[in-house]
C-alpha atoms as a PDB file:
ATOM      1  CA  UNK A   1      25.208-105.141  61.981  1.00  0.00           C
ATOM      2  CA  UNK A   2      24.403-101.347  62.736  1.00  0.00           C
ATOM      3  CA  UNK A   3      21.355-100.348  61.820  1.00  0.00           C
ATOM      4  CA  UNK A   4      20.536 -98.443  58.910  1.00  0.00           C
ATOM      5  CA  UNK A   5      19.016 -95.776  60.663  1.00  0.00           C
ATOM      6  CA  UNK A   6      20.907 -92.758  62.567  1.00  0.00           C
ATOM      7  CA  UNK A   7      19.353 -91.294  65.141  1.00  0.00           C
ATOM      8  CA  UNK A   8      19.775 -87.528  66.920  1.00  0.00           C
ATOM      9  CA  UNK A   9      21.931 -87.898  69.648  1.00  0.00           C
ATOM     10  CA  UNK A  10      21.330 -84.629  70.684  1.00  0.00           C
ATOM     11  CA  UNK A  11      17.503 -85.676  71.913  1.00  0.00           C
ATOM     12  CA  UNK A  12      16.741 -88.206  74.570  1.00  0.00           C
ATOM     13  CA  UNK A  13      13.331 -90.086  74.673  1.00  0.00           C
ATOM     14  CA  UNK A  14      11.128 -89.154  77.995  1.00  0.00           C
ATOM     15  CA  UNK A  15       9.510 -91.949  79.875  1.00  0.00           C
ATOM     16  CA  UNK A  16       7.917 -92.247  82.395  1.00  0.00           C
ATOM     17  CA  UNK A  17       8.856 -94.477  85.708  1.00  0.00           C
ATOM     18  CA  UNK A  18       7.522 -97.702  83.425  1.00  0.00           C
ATOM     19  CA  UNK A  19       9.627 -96.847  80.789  1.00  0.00           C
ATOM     20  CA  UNK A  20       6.811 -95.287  78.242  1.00  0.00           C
ATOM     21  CA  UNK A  21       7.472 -93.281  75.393  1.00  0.00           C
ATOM     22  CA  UNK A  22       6.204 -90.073  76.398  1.00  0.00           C
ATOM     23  CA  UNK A  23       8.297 -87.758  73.727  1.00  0.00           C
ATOM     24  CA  UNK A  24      11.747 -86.329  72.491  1.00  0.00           C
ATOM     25  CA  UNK A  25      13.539 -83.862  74.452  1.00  0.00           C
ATOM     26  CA  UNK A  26      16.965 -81.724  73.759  1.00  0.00           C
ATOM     27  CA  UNK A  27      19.474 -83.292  75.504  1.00  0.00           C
ATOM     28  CA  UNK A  28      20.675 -80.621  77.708  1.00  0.00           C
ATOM     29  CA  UNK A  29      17.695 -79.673  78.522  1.00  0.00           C
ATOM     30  CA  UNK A  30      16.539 -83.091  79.535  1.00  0.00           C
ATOM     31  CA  UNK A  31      19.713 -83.040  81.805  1.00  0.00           C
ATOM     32  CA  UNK A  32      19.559 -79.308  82.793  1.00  0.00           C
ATOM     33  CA  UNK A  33      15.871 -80.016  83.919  1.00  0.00           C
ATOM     34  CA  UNK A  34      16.189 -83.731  85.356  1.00  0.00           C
ATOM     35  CA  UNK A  35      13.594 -85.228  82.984  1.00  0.00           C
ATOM     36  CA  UNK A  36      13.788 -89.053  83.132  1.00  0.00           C
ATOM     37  CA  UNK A  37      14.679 -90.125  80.152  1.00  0.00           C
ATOM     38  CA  UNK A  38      15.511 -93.632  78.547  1.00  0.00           C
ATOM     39  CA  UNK A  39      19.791 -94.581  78.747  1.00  0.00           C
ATOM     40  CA  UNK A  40      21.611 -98.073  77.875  1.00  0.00           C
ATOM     41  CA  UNK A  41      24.563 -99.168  79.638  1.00  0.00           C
ATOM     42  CA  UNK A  42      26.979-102.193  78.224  1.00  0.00           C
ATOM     43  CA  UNK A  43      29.072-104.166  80.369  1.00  0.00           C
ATOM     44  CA  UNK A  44      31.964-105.831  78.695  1.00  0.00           C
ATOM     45  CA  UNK A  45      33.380-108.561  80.305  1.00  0.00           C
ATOM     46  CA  UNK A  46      35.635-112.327  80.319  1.00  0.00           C
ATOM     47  CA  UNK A  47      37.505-114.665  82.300  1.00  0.00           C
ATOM     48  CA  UNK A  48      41.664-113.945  82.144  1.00  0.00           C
ATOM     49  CA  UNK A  49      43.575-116.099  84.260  1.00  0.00           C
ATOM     50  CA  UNK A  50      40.641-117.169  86.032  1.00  0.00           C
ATOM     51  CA  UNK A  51      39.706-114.135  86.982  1.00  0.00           C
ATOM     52  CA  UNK A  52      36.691-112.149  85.864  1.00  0.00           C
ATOM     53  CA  UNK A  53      37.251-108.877  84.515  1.00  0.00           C
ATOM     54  CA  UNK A  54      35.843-105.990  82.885  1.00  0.00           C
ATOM     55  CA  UNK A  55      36.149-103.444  80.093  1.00  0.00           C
ATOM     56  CA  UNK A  56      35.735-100.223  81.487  1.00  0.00           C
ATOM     57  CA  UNK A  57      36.129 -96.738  80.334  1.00  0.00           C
ATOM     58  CA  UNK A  58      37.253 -93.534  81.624  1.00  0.00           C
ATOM     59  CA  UNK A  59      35.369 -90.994  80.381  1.00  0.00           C
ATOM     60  CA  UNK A  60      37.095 -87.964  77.961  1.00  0.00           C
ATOM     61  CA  UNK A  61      37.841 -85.155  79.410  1.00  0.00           C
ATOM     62  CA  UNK A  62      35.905 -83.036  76.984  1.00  0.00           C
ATOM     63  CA  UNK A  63      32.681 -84.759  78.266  1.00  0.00           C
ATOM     64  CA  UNK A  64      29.647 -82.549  79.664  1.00  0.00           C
ATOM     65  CA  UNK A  65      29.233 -84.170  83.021  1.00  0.00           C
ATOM     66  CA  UNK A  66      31.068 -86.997  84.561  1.00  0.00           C
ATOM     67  CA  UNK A  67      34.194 -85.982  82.609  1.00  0.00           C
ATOM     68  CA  UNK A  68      37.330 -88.403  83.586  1.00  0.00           C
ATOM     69  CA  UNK A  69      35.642 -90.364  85.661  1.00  0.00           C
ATOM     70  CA  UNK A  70      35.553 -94.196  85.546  1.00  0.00           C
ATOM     71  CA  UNK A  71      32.494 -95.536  84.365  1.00  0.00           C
ATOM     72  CA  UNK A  72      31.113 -99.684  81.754  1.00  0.00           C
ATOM     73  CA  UNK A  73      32.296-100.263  78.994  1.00  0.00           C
ATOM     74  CA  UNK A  74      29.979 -97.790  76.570  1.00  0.00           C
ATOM     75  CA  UNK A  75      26.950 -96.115  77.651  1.00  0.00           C
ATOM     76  CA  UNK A  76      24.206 -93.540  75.525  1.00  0.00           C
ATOM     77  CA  UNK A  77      20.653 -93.053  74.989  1.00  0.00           C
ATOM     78  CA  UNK A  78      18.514 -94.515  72.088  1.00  0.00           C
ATOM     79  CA  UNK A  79      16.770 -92.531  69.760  1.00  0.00           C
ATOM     80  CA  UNK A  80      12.826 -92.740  69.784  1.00  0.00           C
ATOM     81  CA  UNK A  81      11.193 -96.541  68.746  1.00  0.00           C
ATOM     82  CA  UNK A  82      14.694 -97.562  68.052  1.00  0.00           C
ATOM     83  CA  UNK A  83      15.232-101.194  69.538  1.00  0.00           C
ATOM     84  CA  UNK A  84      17.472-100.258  72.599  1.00  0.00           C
ATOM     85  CA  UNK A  85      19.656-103.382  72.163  1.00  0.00           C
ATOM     86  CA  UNK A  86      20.529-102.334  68.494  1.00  0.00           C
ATOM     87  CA  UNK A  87      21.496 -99.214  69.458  1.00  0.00           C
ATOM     88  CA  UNK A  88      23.623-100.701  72.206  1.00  0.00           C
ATOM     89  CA  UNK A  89      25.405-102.161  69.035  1.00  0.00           C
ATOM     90  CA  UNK A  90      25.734 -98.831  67.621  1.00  0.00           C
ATOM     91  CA  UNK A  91      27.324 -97.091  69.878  1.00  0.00           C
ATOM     92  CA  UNK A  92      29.301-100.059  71.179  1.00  0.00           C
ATOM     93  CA  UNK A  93      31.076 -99.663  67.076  1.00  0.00           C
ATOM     94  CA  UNK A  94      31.001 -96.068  67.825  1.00  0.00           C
ATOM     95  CA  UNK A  95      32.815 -95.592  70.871  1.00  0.00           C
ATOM     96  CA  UNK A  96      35.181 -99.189  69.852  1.00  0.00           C
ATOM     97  CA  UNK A  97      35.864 -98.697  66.620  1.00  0.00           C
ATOM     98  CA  UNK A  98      37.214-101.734  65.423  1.00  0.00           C
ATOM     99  CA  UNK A  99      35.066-104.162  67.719  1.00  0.00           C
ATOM    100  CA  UNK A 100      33.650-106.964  65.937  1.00  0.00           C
ATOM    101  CA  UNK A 101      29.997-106.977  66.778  1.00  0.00           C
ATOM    102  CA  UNK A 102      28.877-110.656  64.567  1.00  0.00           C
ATOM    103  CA  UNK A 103      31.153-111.697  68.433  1.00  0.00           C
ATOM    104  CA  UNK A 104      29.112-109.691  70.567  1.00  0.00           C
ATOM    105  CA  UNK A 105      26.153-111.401  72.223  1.00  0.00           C
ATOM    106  CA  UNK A 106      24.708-108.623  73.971  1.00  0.00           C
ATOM    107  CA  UNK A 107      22.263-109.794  77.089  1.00  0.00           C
ATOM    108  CA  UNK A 108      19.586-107.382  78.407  1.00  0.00           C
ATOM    109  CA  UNK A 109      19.736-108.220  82.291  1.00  0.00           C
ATOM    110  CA  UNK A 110      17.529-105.424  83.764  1.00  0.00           C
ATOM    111  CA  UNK A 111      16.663-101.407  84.592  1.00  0.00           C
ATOM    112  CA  UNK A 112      16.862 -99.152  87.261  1.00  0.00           C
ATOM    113  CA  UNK A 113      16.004 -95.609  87.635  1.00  0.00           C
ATOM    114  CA  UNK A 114      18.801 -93.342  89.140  1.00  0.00           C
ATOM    115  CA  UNK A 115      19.101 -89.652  89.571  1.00  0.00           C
ATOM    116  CA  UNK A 116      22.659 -87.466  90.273  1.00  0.00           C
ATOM    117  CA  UNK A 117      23.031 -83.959  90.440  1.00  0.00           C
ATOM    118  CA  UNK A 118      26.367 -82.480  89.375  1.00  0.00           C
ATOM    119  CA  UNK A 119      27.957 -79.352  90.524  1.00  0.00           C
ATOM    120  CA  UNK A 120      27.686 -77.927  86.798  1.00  0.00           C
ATOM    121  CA  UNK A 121      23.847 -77.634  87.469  1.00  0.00           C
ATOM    122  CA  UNK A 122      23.190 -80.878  85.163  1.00  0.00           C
ATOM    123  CA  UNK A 123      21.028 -83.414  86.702  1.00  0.00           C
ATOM    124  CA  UNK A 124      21.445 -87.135  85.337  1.00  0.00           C
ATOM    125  CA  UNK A 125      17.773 -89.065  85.637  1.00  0.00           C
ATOM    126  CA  UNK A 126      18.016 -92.262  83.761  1.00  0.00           C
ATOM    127  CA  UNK A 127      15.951 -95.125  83.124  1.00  0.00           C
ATOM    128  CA  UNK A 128      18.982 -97.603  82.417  1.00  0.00           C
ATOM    129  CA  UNK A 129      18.624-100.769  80.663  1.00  0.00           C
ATOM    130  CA  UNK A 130      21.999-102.862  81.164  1.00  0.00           C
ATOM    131  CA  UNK A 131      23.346-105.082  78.757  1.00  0.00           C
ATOM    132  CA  UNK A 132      26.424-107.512  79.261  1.00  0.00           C
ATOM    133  CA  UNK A 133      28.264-109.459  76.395  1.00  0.00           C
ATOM    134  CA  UNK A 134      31.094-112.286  77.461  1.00  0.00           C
ATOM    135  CA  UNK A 135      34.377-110.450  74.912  1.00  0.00           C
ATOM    136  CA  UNK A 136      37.924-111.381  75.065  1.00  0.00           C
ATOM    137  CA  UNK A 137      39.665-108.933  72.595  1.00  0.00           C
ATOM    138  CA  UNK A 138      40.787-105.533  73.933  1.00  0.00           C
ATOM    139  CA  UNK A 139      40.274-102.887  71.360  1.00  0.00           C
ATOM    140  CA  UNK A 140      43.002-101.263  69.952  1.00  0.00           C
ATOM    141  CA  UNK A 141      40.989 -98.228  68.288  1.00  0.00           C
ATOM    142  CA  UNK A 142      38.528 -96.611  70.739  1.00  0.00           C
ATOM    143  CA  UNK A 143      36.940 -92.750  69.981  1.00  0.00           C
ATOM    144  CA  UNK A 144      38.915 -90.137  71.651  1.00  0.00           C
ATOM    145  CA  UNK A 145      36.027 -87.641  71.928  1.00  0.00           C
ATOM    146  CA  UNK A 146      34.081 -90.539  74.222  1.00  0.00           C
ATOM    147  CA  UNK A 147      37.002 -92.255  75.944  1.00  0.00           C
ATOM    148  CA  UNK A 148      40.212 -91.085  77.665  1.00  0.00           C
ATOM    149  CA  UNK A 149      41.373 -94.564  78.394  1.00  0.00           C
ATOM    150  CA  UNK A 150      39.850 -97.954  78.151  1.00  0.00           C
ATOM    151  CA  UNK A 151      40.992-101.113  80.473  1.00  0.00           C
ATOM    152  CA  UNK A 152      40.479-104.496  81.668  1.00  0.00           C
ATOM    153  CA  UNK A 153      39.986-104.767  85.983  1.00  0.00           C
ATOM    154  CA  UNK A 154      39.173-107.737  87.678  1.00  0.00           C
ATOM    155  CA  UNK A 155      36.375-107.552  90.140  1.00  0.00           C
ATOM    156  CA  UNK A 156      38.588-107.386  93.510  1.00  0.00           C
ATOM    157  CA  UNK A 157      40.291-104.631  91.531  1.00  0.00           C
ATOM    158  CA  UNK A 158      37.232-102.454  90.661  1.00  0.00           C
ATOM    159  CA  UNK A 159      36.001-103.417  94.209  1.00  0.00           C
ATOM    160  CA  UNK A 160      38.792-102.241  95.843  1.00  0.00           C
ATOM    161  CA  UNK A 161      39.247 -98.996  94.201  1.00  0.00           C
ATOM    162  CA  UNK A 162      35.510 -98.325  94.002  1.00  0.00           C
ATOM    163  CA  UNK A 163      35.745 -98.621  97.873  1.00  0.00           C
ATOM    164  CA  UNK A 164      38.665 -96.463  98.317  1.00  0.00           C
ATOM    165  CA  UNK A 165      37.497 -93.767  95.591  1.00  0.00           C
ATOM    166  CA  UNK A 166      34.074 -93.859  94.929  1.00  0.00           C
ATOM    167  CA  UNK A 167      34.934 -90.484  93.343  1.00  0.00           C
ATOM    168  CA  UNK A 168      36.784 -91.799  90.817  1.00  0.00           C
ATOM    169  CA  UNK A 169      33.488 -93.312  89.030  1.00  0.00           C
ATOM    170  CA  UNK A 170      30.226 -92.115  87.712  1.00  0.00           C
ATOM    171  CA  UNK A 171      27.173 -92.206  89.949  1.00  0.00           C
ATOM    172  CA  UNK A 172      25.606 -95.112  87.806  1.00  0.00           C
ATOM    173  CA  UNK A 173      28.234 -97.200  88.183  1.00  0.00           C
ATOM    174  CA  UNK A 174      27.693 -98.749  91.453  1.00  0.00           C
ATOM    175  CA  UNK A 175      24.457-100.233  90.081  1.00  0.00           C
ATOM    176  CA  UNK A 176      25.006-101.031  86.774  1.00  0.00           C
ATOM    177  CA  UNK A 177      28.164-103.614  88.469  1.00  0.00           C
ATOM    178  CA  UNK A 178      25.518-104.644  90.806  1.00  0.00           C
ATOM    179  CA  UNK A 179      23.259-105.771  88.566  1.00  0.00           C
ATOM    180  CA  UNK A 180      25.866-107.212  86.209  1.00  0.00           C
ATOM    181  CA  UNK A 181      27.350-109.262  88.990  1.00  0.00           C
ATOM    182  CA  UNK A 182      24.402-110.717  89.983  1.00  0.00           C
ATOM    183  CA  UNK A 183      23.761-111.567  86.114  1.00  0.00           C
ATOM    184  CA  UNK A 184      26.697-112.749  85.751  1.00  0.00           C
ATOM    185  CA  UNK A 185      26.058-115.674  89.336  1.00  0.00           C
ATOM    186  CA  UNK A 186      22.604-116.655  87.339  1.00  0.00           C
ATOM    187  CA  UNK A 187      24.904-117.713  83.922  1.00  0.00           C
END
């Protein structure tokens, strides 16, 4: 299912605040600069015991910004004209490596625009389109240089915590469940 084509990941695509194409940009620069620039986010998530829950990662430690921190399931930025929901795919095989993606029915359930300034200097300014796929397999291969750890929570779990450490979890987080959970009441 990935696509044929690879893509830089060292540039991001600029947009504007209606998500046009306006160019290519170096990645750190993009971030060192705040440029908006286009991002994916993939929510992972199924029904254990009854319960909903969902796959989340904690960042690696080797990670530029938001290193360690507790964040969906796989998140990036797609290269320029690429189809963002096949690139979802990609990385979602790149960051799980031994996902099965012919079981992953990735849903596009809306944007948002966020911006976060880190004490490194980098500045985070996303236009984030969120995708959510029902999956019940936890992956037993996941890439180290992405992911520290990788984990099923139920909702009163990552509620809880999120309350109690907001810290703990990247500054896109908090919308990207919001917008997942209220996805996830329309289904």
């Amino acid at each position: 299912m990935m696509s044929d084509q690879i893509y830089n990941r060292d540039t991001v695509v600029l947009v504007d605040v209606n998500d046009r194409e306006l160019g290519l940009a170096d990645k750190l620069i993009a971030h060192q600069q705040g440029l908006l620039h286009r991002a994916f986010s993939v929510m992972l998530y199924r029904y254990h015991n009854n319960q909903l829950e969902f796959l989340l990662q904690k960042r690696a430690l080797s990670k530029y910004h938001c290193a360690g921190l507790w964040t969906n399931t796989c998140c990036s930025h797609p290269g320029m004209g690429e189809d963002i929901k096949i690139s979802s795919l990609n990385r979602l095989q790149e960051e799980l490596l031994d996902i099965d993606l012919d079981k992953i029915n990735l849903k596009n359930i809306g944007s948002f625009i966020y911006h976060a300034e880190f004490t490194n200097g980098l500045i985070e300014h996303e236009y984030d389109h969120v995708f959510i796929a029902e999956h019940h397999n936890t992956p037993n291969w996941f890439n180290k240089s992405e992911i520290a750890e990788l984990a099923w929570f139920s909702v009163d779990y990552i509620k809880n915590n999120y309350n109690l450490n907001k810290d703990s979890y990247t500054p896109w987080f908090k919308q990207v469940i919001d917008l997942v959970g209220v996805a996830l009441l329309m289904i």
